[in-house]
N, C-alpha and C. Protein backbone atom coordinates (compact mmCIF):
# COMPACT_ATOMS: atom_id res chain seq x y z
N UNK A 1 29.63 0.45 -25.77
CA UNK A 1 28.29 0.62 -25.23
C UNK A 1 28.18 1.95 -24.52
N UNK A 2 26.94 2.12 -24.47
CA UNK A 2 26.70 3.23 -23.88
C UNK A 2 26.21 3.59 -22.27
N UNK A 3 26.67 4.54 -21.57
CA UNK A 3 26.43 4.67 -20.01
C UNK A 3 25.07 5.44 -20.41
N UNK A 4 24.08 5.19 -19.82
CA UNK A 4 22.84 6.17 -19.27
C UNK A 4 23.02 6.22 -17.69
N UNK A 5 22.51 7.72 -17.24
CA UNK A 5 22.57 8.24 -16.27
C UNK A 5 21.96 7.77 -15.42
N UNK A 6 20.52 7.80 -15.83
CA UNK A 6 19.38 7.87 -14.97
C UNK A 6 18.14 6.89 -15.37
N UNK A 7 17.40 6.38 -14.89
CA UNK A 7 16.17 5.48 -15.26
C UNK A 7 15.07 6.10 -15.19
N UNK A 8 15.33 7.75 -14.75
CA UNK A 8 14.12 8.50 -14.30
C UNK A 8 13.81 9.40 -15.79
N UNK A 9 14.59 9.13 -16.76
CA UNK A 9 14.33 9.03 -18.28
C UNK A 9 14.57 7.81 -18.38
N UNK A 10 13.68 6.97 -18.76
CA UNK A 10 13.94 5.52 -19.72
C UNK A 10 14.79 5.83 -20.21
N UNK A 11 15.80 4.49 -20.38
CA UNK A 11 17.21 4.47 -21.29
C UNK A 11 16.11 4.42 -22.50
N UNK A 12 16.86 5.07 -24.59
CA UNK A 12 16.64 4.25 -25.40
C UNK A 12 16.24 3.32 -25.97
N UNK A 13 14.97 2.63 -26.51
CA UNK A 13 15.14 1.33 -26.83
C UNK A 13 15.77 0.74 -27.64
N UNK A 14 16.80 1.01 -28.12
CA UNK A 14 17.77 0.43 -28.39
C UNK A 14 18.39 -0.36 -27.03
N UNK A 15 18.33 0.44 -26.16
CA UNK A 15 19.45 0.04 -25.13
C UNK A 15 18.88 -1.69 -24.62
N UNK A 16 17.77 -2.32 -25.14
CA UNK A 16 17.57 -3.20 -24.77
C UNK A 16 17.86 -4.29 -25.85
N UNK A 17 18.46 -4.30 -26.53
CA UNK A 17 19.09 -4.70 -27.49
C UNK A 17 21.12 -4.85 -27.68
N UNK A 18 21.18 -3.99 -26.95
CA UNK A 18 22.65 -4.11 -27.10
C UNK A 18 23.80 -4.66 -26.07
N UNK A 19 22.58 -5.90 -25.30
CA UNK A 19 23.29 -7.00 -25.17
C UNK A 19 22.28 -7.97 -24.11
N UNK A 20 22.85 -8.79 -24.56
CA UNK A 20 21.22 -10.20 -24.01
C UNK A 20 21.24 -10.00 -22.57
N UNK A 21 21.97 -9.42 -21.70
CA UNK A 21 21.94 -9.12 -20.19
C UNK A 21 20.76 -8.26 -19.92
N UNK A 22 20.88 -7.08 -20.74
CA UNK A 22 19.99 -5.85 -21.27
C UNK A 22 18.46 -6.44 -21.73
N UNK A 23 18.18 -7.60 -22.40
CA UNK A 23 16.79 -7.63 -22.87
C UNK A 23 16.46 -8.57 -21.72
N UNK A 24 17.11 -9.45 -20.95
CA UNK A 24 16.70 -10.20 -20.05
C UNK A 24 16.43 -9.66 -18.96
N UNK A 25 16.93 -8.52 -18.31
CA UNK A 25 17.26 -7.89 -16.88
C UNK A 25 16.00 -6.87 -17.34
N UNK A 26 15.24 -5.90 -18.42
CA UNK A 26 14.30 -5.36 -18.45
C UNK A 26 13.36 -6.45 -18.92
N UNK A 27 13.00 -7.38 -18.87
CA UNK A 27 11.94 -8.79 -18.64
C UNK A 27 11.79 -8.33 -20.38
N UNK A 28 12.22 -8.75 -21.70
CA UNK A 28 12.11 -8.84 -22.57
C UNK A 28 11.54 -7.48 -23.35
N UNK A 29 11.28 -6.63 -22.63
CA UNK A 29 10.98 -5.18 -23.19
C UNK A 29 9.78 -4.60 -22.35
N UNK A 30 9.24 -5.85 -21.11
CA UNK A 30 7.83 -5.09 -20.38
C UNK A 30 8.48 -4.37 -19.31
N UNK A 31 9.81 -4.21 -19.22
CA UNK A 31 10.07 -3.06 -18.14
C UNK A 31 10.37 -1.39 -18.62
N UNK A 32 9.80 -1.62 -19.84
CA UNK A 32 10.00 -0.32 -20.37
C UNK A 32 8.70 0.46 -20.87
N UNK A 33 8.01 0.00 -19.88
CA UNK A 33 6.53 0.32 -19.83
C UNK A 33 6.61 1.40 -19.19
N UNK A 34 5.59 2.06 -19.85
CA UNK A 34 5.68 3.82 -18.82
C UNK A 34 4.80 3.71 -17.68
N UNK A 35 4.02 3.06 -17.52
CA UNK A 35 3.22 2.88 -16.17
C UNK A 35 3.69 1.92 -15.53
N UNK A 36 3.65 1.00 -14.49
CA UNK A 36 3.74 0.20 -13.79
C UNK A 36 4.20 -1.03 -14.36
N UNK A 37 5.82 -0.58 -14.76
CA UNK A 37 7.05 -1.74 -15.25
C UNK A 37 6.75 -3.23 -14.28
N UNK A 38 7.16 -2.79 -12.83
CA UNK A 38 7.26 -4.22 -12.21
C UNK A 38 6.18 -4.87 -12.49
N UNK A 39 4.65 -4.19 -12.72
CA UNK A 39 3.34 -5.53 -12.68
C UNK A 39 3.61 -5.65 -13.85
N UNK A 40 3.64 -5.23 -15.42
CA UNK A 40 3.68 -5.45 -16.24
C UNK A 40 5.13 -6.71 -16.39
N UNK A 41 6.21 -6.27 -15.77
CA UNK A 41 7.24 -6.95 -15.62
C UNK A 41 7.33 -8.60 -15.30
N UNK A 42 5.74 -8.79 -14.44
CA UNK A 42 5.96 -10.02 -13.53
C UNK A 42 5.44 -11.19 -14.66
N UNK A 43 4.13 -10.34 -15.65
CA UNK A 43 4.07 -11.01 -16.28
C UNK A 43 4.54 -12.07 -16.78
N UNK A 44 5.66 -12.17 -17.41
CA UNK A 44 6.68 -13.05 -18.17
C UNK A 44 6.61 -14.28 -16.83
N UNK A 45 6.86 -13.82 -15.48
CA UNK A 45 6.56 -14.14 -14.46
C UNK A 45 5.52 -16.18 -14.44
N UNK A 46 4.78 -15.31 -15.30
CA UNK A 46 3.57 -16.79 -14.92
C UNK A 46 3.86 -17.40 -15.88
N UNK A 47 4.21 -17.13 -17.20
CA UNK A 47 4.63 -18.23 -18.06
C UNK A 47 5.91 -19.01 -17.93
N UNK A 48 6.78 -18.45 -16.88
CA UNK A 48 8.04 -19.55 -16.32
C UNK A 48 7.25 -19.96 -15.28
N UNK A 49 6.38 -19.48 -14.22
CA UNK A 49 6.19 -20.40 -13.40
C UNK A 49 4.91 -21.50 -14.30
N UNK A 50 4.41 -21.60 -15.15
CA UNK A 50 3.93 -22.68 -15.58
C UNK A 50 4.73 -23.62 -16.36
N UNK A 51 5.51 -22.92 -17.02
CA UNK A 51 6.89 -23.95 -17.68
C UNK A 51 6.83 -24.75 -16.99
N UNK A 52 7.84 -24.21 -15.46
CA UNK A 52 8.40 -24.83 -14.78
C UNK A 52 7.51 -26.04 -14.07
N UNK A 53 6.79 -26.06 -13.87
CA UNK A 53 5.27 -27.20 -13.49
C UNK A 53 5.18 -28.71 -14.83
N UNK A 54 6.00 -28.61 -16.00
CA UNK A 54 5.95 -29.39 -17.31
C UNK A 54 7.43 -30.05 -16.16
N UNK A 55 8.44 -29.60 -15.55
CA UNK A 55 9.52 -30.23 -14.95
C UNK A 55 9.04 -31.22 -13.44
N UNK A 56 9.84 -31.71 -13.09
CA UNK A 56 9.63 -32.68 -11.88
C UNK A 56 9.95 -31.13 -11.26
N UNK A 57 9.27 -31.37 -9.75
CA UNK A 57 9.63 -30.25 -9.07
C UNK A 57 11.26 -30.22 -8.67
N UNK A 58 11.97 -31.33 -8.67
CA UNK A 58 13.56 -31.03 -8.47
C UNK A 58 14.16 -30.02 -9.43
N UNK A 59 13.69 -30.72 -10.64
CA UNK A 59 14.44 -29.77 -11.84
C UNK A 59 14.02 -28.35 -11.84
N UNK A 60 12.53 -28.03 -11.60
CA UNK A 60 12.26 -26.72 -11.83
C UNK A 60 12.95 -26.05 -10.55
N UNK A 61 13.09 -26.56 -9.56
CA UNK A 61 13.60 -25.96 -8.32
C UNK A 61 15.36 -25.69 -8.82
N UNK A 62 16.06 -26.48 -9.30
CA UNK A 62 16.75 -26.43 -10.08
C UNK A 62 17.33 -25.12 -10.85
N UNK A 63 16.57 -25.46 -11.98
CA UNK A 63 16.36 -24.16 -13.05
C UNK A 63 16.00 -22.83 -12.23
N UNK A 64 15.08 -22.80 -11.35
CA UNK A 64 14.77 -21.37 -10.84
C UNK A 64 16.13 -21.25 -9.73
N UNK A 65 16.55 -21.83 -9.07
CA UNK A 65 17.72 -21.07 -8.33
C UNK A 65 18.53 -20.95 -9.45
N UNK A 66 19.09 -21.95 -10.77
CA UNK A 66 20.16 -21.18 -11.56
C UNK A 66 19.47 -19.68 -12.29
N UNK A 67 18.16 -19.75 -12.66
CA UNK A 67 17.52 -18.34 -13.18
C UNK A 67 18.02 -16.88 -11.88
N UNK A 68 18.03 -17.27 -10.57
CA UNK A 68 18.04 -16.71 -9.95
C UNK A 68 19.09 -15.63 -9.69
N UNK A 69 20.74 -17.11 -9.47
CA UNK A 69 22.15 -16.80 -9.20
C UNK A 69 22.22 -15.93 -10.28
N UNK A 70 21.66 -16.12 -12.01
CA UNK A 70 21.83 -15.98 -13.36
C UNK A 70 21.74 -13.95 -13.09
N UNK A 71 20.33 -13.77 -12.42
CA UNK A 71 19.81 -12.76 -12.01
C UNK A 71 20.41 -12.10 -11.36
N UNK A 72 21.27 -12.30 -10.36
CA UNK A 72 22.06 -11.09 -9.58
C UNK A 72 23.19 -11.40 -10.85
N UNK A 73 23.63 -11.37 -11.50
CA UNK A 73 24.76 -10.83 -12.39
C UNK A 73 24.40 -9.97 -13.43
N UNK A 74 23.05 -10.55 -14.22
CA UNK A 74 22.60 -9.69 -15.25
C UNK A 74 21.66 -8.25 -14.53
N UNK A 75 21.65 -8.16 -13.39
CA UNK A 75 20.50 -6.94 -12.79
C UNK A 75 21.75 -6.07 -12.55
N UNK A 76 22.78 -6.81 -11.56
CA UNK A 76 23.94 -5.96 -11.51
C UNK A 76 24.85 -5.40 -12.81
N UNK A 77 24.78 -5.53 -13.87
CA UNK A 77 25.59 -5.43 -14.80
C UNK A 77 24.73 -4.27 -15.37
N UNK A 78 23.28 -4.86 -15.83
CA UNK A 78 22.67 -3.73 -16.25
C UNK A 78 22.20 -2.35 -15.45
N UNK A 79 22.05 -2.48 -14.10
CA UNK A 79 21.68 -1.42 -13.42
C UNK A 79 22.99 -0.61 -13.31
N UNK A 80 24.47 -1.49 -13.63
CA UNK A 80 25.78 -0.46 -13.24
C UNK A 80 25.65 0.48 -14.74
N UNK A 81 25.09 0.02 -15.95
CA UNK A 81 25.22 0.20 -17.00
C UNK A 81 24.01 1.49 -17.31
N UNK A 82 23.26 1.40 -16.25
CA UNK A 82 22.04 2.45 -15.88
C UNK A 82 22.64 3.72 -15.51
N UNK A 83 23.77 3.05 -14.27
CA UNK A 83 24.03 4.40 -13.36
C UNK A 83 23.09 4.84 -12.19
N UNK A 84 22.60 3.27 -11.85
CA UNK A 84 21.06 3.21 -10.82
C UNK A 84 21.36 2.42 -9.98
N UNK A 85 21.12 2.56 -8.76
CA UNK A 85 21.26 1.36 -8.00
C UNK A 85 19.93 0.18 -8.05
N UNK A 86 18.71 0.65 -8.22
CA UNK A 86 17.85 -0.57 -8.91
C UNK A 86 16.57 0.14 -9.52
N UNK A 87 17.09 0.17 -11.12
CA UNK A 87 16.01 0.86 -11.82
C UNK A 87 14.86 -0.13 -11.84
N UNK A 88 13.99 0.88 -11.89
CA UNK A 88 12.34 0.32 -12.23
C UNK A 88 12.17 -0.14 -13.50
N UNK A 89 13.14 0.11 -14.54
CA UNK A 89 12.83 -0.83 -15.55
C UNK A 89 13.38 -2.28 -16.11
N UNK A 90 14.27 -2.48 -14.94
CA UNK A 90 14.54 -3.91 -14.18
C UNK A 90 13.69 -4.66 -13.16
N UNK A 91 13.32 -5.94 -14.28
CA UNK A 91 12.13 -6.69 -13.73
C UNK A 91 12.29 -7.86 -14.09
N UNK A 92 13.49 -8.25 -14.04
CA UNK A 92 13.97 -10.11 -14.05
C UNK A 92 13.42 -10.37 -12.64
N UNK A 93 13.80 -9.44 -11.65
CA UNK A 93 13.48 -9.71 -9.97
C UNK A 93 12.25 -10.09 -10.17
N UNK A 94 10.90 -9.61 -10.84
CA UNK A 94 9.76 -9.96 -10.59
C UNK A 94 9.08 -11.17 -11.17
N UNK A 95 10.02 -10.93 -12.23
CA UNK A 95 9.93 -12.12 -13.05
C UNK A 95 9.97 -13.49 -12.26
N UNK A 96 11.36 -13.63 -11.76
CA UNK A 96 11.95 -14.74 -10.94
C UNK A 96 10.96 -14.92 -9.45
N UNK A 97 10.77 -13.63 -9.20
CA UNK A 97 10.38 -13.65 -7.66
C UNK A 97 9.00 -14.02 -7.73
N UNK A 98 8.20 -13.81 -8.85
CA UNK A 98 6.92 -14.64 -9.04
C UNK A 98 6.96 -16.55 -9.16
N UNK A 99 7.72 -16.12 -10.13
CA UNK A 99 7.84 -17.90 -10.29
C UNK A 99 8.24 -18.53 -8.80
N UNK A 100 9.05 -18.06 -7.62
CA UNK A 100 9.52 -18.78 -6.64
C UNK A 100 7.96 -18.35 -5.88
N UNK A 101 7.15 -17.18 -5.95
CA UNK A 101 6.15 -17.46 -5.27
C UNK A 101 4.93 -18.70 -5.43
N UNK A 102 4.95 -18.96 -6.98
CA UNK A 102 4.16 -19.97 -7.00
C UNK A 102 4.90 -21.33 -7.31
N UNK A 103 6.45 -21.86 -7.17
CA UNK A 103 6.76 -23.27 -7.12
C UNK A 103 6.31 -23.69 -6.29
N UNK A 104 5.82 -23.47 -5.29
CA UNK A 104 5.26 -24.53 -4.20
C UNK A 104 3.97 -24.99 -4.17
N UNK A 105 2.99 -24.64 -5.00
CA UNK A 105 2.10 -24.91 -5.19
C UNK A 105 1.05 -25.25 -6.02
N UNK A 106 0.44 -26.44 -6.95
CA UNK A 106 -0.07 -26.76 -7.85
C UNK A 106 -0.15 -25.82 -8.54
N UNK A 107 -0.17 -26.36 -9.76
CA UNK A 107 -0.87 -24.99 -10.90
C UNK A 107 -2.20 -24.52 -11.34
N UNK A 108 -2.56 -24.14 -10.90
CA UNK A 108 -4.27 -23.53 -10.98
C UNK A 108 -4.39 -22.07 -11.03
N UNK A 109 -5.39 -21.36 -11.93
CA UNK A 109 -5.43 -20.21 -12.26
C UNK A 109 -6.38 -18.92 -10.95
N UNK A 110 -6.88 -19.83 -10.06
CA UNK A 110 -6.89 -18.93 -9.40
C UNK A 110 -5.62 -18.82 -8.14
N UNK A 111 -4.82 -19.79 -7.58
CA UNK A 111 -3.98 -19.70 -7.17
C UNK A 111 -2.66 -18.58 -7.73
N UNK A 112 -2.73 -18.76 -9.25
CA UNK A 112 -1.71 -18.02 -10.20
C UNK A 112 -2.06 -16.37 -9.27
N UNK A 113 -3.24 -15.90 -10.08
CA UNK A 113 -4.01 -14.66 -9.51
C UNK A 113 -3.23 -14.03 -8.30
N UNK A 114 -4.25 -15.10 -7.47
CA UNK A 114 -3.62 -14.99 -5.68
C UNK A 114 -2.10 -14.64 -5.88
N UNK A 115 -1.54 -15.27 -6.09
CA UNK A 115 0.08 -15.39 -5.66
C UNK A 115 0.39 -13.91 -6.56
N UNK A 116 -0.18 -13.73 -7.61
CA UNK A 116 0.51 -12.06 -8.32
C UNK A 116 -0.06 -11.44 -7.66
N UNK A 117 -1.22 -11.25 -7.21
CA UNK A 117 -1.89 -10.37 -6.68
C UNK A 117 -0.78 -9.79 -5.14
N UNK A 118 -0.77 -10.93 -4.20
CA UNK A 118 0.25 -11.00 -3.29
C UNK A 118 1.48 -10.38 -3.43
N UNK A 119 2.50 -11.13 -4.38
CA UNK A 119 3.43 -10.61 -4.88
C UNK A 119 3.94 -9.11 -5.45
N UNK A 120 2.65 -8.65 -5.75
CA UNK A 120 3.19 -7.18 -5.97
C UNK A 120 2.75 -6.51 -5.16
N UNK A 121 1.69 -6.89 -4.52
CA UNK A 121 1.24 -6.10 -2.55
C UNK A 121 2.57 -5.97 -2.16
N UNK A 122 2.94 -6.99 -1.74
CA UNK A 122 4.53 -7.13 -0.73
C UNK A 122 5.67 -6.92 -1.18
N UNK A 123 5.99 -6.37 -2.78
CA UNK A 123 6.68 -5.79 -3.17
C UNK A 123 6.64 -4.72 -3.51
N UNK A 124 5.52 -4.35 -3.67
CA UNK A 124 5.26 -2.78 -3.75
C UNK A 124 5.08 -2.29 -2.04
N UNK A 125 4.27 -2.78 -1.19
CA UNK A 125 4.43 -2.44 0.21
C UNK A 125 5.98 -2.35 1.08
N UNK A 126 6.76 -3.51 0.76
CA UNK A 126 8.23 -4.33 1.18
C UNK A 126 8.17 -3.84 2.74
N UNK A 127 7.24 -4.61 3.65
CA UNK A 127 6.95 -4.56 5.21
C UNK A 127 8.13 -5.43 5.70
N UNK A 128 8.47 -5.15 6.82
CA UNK A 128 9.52 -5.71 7.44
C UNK A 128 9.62 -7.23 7.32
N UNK A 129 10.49 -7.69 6.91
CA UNK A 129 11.95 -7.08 7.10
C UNK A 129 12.44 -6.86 5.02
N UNK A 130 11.64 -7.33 4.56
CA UNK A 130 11.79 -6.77 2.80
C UNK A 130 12.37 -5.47 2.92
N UNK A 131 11.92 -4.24 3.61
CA UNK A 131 12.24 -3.24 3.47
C UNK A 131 13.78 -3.00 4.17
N UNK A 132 13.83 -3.90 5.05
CA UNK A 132 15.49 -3.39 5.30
C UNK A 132 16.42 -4.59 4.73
N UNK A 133 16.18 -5.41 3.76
CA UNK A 133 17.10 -6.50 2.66
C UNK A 133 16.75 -5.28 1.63
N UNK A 134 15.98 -4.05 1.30
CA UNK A 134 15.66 -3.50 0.27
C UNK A 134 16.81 -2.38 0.35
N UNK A 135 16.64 -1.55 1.45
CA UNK A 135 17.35 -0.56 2.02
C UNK A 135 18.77 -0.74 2.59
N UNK A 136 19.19 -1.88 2.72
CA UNK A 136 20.97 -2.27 3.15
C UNK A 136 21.48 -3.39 2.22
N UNK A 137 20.87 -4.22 1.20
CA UNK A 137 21.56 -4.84 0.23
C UNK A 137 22.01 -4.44 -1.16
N UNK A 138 22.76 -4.07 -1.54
CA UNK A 138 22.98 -3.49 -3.42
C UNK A 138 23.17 -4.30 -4.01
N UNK A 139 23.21 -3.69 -5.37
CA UNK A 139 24.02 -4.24 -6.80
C UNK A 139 22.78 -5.66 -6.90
N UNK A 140 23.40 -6.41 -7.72
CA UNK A 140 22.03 -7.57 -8.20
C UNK A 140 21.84 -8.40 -7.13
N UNK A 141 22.50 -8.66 -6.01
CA UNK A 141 21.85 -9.49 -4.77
C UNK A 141 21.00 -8.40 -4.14
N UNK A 142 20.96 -7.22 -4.41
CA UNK A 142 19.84 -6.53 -3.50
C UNK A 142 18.37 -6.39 -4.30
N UNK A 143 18.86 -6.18 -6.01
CA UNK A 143 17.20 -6.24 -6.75
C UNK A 143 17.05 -7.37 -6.93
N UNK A 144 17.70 -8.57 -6.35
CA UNK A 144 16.94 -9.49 -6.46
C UNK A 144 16.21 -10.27 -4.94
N UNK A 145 16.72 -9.87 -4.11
CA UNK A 145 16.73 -10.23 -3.09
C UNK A 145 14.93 -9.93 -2.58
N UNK A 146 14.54 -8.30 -2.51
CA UNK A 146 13.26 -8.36 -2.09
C UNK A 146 12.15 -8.75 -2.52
N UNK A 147 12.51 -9.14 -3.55
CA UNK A 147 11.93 -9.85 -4.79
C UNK A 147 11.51 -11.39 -4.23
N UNK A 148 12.42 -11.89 -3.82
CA UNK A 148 12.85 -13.53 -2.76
C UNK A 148 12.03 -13.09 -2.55
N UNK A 149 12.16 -12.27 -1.28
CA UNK A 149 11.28 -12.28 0.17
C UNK A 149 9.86 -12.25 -0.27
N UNK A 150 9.60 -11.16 -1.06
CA UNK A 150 7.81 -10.75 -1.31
C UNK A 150 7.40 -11.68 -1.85
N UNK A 151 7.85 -12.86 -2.47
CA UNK A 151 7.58 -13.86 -3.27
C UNK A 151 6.79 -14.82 -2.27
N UNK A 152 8.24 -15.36 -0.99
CA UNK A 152 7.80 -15.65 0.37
C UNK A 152 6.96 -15.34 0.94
N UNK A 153 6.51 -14.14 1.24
CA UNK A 153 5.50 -13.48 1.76
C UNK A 153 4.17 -13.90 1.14
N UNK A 154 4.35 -13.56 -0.44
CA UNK A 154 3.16 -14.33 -0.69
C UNK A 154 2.55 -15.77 -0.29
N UNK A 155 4.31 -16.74 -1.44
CA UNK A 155 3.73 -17.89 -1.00
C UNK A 155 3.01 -18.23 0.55
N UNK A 156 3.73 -17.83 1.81
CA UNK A 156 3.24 -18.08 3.04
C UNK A 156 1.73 -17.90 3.13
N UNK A 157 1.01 -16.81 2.48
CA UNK A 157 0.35 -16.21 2.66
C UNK A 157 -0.71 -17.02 1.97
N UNK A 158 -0.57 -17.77 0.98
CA UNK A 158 -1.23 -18.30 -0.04
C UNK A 158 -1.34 -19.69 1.01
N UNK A 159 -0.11 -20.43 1.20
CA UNK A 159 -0.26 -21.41 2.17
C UNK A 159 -1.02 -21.27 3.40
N UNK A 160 -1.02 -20.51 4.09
CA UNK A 160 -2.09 -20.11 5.04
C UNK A 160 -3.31 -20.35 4.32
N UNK A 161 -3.36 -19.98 3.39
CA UNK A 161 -5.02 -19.96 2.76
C UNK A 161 -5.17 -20.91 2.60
N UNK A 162 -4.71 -22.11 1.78
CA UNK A 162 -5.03 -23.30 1.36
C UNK A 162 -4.94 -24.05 2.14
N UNK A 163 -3.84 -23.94 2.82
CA UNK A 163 -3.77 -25.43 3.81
C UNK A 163 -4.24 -24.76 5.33
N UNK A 164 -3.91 -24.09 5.72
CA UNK A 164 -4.43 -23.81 7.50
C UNK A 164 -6.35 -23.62 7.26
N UNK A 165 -6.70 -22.89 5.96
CA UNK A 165 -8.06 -22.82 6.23
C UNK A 165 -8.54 -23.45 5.15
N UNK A 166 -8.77 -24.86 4.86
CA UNK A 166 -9.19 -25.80 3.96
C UNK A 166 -10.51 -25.08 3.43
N UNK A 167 -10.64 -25.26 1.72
CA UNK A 167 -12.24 -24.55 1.23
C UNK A 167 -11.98 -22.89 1.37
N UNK A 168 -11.03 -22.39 1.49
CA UNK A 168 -11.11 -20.72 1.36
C UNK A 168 -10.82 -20.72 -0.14
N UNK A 169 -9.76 -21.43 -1.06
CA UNK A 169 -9.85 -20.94 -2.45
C UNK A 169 -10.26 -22.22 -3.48
């Protein structure tokens, strides 16, 4: 296999092909979007978090922490394989970190909205303390990690809405 340097040239597309760590860790090929990888990235995003809603909430809670653990190995493998400490065209984090923003809460399409909408505010913003789990964690527990948090951020944020102010969505 091959080392690429930098993410500030897109690797090849080949390179997302030459090994299932590689097509999973760039979210099936939407992180190789030339504009805005992570929103395009999260996408994939809402169709696991609706999967996961067909499961009892144990199991999907389940499945998304093993998607998760799954995630710091394949982000770390491919970003060492980058030569990046967390390229932008790694977007399993958003992927995952969407779906944990909306397990907690029914499935409804304006809730979906809300929670992406959220989710890439607070990951594209990463306000304290996201920004220092962003800035002192590496390798795949760190691109996946602020990912957690902004997810959190949302969900909280979404919960505030629905439940502290009943009739806002």
């Amino acid at each position: 296999m091959s080392h690429y340097p930098s993410t500030k040239t897109p690797p090849p597309k080949d390179f997302l092909w030459q090994h299932p760590y590689h097509f999973l860790a760039l979210g099936f090929g939407t992180g190789l979007m030339p504009c805005v990888p992570g929103t395009v990235g999260t996408v994939p995003g809402v169709a696991l978090a609706y999967g996961l809603t067909l499961l009892p909430w144990f199991w999907a809670l389940m499945v998304l922490g093993a998607l998760t653990i799954w995630g710091v190995l394949i982000c770390a493998k491919t970003s060492k394989m980058l030569g990046e400490e967390d390229p932008s065209v790694i977007v399993w984090d958003e992927i995952i970190g969407y779906a944990w923003g909306m397990l907690w809460f029914p499935w409804e399409w304006s809730t979906a909205l809300a929670v992406f909408v959220l989710f890439r505010f607070f990951d594209i913003l990463k306000p304290w303390p996201i920004s220092v789990a962003d800035a002192s964690i590496h390798g795949g527990l760190g691109i996946m990690l602020d990912d957690f948090l902004a997810a959190g951020f949302a969900a909280a944020t979404i919960g505030v809405l629905l439940y502290g102010l009943p009739g806002y969505f």
